[in-house]
Protein backbone atom coordinates (compact mmCIF):
# COMPACT_ATOMS: atom_id res chain seq x y z
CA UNK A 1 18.00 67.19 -167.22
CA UNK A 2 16.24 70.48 -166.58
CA UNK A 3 12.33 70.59 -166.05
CA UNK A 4 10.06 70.67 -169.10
CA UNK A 5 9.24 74.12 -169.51
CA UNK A 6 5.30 74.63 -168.27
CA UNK A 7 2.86 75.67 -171.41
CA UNK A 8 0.93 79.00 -170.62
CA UNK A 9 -2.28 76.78 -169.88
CA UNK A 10 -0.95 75.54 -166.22
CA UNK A 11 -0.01 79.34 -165.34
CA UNK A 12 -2.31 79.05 -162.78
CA UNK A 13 -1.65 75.43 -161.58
CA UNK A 14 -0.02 74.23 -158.23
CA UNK A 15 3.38 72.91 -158.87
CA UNK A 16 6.89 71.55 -156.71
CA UNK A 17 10.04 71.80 -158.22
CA UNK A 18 9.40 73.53 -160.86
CA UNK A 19 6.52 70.59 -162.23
CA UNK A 20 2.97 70.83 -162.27
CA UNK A 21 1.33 68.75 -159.81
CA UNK A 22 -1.26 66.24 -161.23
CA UNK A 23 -4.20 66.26 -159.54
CA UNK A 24 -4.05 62.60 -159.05
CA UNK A 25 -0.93 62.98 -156.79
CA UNK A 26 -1.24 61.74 -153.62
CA UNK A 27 -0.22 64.86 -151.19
CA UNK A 28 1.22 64.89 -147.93
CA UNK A 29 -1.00 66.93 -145.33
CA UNK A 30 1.30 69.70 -146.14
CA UNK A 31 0.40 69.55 -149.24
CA UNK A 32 3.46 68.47 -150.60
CA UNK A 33 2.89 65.94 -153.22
CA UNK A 34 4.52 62.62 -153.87
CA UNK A 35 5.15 62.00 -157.14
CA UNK A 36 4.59 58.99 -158.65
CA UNK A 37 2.04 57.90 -155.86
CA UNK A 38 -1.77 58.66 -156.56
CA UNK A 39 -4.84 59.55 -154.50
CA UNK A 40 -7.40 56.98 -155.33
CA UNK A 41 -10.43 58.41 -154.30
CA UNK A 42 -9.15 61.44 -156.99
CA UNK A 43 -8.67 58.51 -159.02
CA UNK A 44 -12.35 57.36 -158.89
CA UNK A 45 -13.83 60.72 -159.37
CA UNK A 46 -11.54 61.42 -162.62
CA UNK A 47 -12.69 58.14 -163.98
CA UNK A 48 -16.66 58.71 -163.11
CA UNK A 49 -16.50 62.35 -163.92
CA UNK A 50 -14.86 62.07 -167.12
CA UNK A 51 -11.75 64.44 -166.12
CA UNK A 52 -8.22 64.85 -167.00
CA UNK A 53 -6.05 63.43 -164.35
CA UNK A 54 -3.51 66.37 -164.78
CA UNK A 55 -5.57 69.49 -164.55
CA UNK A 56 -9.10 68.10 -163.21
CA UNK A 57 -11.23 69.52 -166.10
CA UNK A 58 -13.44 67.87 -167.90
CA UNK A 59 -12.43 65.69 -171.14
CA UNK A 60 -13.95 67.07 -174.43
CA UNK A 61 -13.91 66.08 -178.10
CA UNK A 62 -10.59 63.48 -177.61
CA UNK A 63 -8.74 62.06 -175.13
CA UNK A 64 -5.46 60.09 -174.27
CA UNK A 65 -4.55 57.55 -172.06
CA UNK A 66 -1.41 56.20 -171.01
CA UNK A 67 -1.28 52.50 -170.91
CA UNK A 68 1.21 49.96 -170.47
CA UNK A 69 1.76 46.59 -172.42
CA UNK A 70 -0.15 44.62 -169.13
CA UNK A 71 -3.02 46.77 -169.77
CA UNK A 72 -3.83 46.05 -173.14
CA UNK A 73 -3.63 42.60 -171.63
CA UNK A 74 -6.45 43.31 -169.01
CA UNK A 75 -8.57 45.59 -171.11
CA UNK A 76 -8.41 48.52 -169.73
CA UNK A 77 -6.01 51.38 -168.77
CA UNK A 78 -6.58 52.02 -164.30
CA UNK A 79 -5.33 55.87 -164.60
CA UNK A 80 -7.42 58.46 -165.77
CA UNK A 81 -6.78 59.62 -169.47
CA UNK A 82 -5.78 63.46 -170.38
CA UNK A 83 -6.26 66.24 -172.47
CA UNK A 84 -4.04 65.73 -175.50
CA UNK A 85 -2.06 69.23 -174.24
CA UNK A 86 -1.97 67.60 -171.09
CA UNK A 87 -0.97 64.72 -172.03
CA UNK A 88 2.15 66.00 -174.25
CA UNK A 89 3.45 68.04 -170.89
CA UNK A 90 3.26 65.24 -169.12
CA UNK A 91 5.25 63.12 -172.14
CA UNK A 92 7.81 65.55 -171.58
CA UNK A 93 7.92 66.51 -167.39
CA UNK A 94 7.31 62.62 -166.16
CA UNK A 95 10.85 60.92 -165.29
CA UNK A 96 9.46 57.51 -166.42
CA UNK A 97 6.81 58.17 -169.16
CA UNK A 98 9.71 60.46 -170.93
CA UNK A 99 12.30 57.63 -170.13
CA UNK A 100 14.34 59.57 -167.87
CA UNK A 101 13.75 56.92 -165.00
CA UNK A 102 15.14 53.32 -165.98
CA UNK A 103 13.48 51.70 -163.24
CA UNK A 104 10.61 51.75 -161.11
CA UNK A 105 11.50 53.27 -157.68
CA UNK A 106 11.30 50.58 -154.62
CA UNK A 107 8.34 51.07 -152.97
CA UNK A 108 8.46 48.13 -150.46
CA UNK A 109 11.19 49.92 -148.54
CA UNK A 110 9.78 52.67 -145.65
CA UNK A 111 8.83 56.12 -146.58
CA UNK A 112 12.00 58.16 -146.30
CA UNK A 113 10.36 61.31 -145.98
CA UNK A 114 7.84 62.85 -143.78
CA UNK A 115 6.27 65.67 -144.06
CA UNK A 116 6.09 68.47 -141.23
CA UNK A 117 3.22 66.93 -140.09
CA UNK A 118 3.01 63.20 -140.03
CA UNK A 119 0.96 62.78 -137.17
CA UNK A 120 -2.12 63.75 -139.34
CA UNK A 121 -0.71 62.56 -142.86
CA UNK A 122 -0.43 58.78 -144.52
CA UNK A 123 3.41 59.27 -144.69
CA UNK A 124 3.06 58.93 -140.20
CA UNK A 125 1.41 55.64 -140.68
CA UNK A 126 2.84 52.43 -141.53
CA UNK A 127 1.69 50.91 -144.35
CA UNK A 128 1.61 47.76 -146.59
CA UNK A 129 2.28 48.02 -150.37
CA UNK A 130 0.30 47.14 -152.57
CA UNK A 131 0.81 44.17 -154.59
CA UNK A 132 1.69 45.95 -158.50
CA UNK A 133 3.82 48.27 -156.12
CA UNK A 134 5.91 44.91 -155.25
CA UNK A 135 5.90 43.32 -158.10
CA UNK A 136 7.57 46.59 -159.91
CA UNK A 137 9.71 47.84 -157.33
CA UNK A 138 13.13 48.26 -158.55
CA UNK A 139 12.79 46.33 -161.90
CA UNK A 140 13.17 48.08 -165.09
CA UNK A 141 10.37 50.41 -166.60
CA UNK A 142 8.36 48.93 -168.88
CA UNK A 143 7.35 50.29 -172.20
CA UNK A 144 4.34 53.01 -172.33
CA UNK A 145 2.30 53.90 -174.64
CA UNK A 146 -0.42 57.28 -175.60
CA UNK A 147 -3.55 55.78 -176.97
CA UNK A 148 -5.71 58.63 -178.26
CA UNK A 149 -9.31 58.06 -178.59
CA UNK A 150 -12.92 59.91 -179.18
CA UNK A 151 -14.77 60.84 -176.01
CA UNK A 152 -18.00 59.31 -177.95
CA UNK A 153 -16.06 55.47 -177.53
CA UNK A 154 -15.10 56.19 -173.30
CA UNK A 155 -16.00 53.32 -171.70
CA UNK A 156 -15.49 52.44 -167.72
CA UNK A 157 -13.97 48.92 -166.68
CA UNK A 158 -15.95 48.30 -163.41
CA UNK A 159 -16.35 46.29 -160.68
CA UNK A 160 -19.24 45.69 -158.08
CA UNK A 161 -16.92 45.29 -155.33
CA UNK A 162 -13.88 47.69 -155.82
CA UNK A 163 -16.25 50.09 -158.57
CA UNK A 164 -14.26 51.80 -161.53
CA UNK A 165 -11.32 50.11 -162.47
CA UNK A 166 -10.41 52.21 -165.16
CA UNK A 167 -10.78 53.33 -168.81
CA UNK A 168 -11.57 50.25 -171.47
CA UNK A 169 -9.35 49.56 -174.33
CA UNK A 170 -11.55 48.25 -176.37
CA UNK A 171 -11.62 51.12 -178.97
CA UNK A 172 -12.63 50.96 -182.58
CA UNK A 173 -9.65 53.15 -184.19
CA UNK A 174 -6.97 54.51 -181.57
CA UNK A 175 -4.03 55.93 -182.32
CA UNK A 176 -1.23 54.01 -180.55
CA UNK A 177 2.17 55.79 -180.14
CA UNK A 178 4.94 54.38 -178.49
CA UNK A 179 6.01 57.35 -175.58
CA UNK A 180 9.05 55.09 -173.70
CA UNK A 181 10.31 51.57 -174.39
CA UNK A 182 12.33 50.91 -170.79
CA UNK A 183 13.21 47.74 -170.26
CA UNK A 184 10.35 45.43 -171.41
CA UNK A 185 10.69 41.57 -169.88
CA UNK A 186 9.33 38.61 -172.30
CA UNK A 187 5.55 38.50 -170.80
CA UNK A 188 5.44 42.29 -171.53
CA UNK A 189 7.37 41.66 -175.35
CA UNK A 190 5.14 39.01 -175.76
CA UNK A 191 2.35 41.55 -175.19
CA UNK A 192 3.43 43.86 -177.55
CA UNK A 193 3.47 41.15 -180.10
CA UNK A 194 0.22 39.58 -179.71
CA UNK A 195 -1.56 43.25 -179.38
CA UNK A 196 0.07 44.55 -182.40
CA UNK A 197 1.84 47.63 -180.38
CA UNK A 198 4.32 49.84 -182.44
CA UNK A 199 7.99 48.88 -181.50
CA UNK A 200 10.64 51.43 -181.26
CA UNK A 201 12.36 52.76 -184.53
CA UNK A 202 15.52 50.85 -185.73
CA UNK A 203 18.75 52.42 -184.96
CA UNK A 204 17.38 54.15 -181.93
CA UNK A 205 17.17 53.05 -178.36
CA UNK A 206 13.17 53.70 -177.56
């Protein structure tokens, strides 16, 4: 499937492959990003700053957050939330938010790439996933959802220890849309049920 085309707002911004790079992505220290792994420190200041996780500005009037059925469960959504443009590119340009990737990629397994200069970048090191990263690896995507929301209700999730943990779900009206069903197990269908999350139309596959 060809790239989603890039909307005349990210002119400007860095992107590989022909995507734009969020600027959550965790880069190599030749800059090349890796997708679908982010920088948590960018995480933290997104969070505390009140900035979109895609281009870096700061949130306005509304803003959405991708969440999954397990974070409804928790309370709270751990990536930074978007600009509603933003947040529609990304819809359409993410492999697993726009369904194109069944299942989660297998992060226990080694790094297979380096960059041109791992003596100085992450990707040179070894290193221990963490704990979501095993529990997901390889098993089917699970469902995702945009929750849209008023900047007046955004709310952290913190912690003294580990500090922001990410956006709170406790809102008073969002608006809940089903983005990609994957391949939800029973804990996360149970989820769904018991937090009243929109289910995919009948007669289509999510």
């Amino acid at each position: 499937m060809a790239n989603a085309a890039i909307p005349i707002q990210f002119a400007y911004a860095p992107t590989h492959n022909g995507m734009v790079i969020p600027y959550i992505a965790l880069r190599h220290a030749d800059g090349t990003p890796e997708f679908g792994q982010i920088d948590h420190d960018r995480v933290a200041e997104c969070l505390l700053e009140k900035r979109c996780q895609l281009c870096a500005q700061r949130l306005t009037d509304t803003a959405v957050l991708m969440a999954r059925p397990q974070d409804f469960g928790a309370g709270y959504g751990p990536e930074p939330a978007q600009h509603p443009q933003c947040a529609a590119y990304a819809i359409r340009a993410c492999p697993m938010l726009s369904g194109r990737l069944p299942r989660h990629r297998d992060r226990t397994r080694p790094q297979r790439r380096q960059c041109s200069r791992p003596a100085a970048c992450w990707c040179g090191q070894p290193t221990e996933p963490s704990a979501d990263a095993i529990i997901r690896s390889g098993r089917a995507a699970t469902p995702w959802y945009s929750v849209r929301f008023p900047m007046a209700e955004y709310e952290l999730k913190t912690s003294a220890r580990k500090g922001p943990r990410g956006i709170s779900l406790a809102l008073t009206n969002p608006k809940i849309r089903l983005v990609s069903w994957g391949g939800p197990d029973q804990a996360d269908l149970g989820r769904v049920i018991v937090f009243g999350l929109p289910l995919p139309d009948a007669g289509t596959d999510g």
